[in-house]
Protein backbone atom coordinates (compact mmCIF):
# COMPACT_ATOMS: atom_id res chain seq x y z
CA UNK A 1 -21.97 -9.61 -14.35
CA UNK A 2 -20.34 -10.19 -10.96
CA UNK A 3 -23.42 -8.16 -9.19
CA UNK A 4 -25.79 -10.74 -11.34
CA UNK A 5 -23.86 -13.83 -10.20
CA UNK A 6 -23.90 -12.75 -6.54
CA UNK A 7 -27.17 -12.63 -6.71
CA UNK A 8 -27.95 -15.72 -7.67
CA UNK A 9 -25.78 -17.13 -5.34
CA UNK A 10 -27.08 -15.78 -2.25
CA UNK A 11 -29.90 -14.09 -2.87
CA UNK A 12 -32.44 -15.36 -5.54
CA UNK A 13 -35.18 -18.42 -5.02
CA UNK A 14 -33.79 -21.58 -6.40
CA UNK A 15 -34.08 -25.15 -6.68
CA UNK A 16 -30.73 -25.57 -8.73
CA UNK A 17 -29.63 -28.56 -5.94
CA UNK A 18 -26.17 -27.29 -6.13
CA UNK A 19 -27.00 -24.05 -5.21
CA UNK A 20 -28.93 -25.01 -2.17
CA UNK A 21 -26.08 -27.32 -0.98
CA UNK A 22 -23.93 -24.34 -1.22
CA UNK A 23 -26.43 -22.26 0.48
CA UNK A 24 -27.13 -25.27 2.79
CA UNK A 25 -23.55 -25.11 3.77
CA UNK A 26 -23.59 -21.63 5.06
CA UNK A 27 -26.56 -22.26 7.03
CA UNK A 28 -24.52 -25.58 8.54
CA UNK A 29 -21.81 -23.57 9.28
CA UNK A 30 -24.42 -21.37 11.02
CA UNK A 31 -25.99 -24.15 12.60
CA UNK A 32 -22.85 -26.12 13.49
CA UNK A 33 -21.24 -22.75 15.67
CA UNK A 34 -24.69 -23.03 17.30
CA UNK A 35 -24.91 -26.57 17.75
CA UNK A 36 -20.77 -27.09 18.32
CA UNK A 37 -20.60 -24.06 21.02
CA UNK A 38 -23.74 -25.21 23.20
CA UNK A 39 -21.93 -28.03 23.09
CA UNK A 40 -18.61 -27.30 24.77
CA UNK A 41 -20.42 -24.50 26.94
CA UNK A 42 -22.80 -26.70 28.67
CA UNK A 43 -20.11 -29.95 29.04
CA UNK A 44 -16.83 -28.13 29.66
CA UNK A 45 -18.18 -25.20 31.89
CA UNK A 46 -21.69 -26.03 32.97
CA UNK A 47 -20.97 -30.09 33.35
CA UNK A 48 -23.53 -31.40 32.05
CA UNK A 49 -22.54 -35.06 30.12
CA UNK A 50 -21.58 -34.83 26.70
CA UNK A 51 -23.68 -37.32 25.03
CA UNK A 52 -26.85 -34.82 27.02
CA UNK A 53 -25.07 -31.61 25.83
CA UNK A 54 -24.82 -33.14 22.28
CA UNK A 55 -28.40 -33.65 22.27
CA UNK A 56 -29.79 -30.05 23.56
CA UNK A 57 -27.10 -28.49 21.16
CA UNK A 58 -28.36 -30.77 17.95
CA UNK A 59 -31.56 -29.53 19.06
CA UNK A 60 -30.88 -25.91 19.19
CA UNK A 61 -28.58 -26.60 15.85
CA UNK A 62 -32.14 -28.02 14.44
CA UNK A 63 -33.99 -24.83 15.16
CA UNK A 64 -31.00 -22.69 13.77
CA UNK A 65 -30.90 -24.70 10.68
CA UNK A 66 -34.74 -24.68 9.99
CA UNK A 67 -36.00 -21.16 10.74
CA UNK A 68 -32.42 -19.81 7.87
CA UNK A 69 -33.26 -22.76 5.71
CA UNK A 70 -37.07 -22.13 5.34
CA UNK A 71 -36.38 -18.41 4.27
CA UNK A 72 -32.65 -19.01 2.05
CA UNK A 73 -32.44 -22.20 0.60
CA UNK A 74 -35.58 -24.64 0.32
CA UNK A 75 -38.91 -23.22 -1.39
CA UNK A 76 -41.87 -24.40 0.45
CA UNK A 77 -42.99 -27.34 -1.99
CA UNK A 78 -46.63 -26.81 -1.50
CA UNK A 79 -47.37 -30.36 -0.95
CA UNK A 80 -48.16 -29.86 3.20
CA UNK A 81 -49.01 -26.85 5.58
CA UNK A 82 -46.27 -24.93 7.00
CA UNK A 83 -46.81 -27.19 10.49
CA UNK A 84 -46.76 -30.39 8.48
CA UNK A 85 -43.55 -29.16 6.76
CA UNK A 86 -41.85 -28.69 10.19
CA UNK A 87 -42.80 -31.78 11.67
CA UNK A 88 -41.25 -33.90 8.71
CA UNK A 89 -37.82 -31.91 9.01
CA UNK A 90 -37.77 -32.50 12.55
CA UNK A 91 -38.34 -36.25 12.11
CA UNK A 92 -35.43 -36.16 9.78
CA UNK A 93 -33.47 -33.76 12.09
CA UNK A 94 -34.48 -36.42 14.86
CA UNK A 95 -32.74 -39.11 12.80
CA UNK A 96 -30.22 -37.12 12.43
CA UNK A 97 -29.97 -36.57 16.13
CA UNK A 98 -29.81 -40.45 16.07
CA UNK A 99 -26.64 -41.04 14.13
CA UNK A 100 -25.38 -37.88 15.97
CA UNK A 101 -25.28 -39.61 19.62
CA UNK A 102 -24.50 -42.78 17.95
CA UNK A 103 -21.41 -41.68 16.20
CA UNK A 104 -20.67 -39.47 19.09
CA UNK A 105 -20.97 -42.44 21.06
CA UNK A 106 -18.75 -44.58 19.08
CA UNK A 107 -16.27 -41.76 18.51
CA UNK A 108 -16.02 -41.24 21.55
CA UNK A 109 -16.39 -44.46 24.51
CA UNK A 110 -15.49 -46.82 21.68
CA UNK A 111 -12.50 -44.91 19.61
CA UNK A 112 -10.97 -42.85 23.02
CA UNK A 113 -11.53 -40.07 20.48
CA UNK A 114 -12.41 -36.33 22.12
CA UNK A 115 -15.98 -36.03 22.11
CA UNK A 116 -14.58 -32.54 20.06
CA UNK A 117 -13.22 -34.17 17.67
CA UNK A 118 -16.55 -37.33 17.39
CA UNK A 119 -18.63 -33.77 16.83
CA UNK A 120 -16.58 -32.86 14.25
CA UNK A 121 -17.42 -36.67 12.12
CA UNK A 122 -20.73 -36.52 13.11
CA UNK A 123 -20.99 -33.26 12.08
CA UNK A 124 -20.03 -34.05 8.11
CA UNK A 125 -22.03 -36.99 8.22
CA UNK A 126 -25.20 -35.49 9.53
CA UNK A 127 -24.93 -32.78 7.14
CA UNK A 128 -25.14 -34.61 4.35
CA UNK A 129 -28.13 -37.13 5.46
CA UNK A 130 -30.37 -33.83 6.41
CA UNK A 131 -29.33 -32.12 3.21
CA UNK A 132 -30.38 -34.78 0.89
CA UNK A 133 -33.21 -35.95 3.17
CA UNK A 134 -34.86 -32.85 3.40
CA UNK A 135 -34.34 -32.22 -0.40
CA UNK A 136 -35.57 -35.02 -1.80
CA UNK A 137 -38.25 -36.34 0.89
CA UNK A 138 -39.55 -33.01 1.99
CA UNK A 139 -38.64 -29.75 -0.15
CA UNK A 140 -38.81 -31.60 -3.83
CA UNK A 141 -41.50 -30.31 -5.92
């Protein structure tokens, strides 16, 4: 029973949304210690400005999140080619790069919040716009 629910969980095809959220999570957690470390590597050590370090480590985040999420949680919908497919989540990854700097931006120059800290909203809010975004407007059958 347990063995059979495991399964399921991690490592059957689905398009039960609530068990690609969940899966979606782990790959955001994956994503977000990808995205989140390039972060405070390349501003606290190598210098570089946050708002540029947010955007090279939302990028590499993007990659992370699309090469796990293309073989665990979203089937391929069958509606474009594979290049086609990648294209449209980068758009939406590149809107979600948008309200990244923006909310970093605001979090951080605006609010005197730690740019640590304006990751860490942007973060949640992100998540859930390239969740549902690439759900409904790219991996819905």
């Amino acid at each position: 029973m347990i063995k059979q629910w495991m399964h399921t969980l991690f490592v059957a095809p689905t398009n039960n949304w609530l068990l690609q959220l969940f899966r979606y999570g782990f790959v955001g957690g994956v994503a977000f210690l990808v995205d989140y470390g390039t972060l405070f590597v390349l501003t606290h050590y190598a210098g570089v400005p946050y708002l540029w370090s947010a955007a090279i480590a939302f990028i590499l985040g993007l990659v992370t999140n699309y090469l796990i999420s293309i073989s665990w949680v979203f089937q391929h919908s069958g509606k474009m080619r594979v290049w086609q497919e990648f294209v449209c989540f980068a758009i939406i990854g590149v809107i979600g790069l948008g309200l990244n700097e923006l909310i970093m931006y605001v979090g951080t120059d605006m609010m005197h919040l730690h740019y640590m800290i304006s990751k860490l909203i942007s973060t949640a809010i992100v998540f859930f716009w390239n969740f549902f975004a690439r759900k409904f407007m790219l991996f819905n059958k």
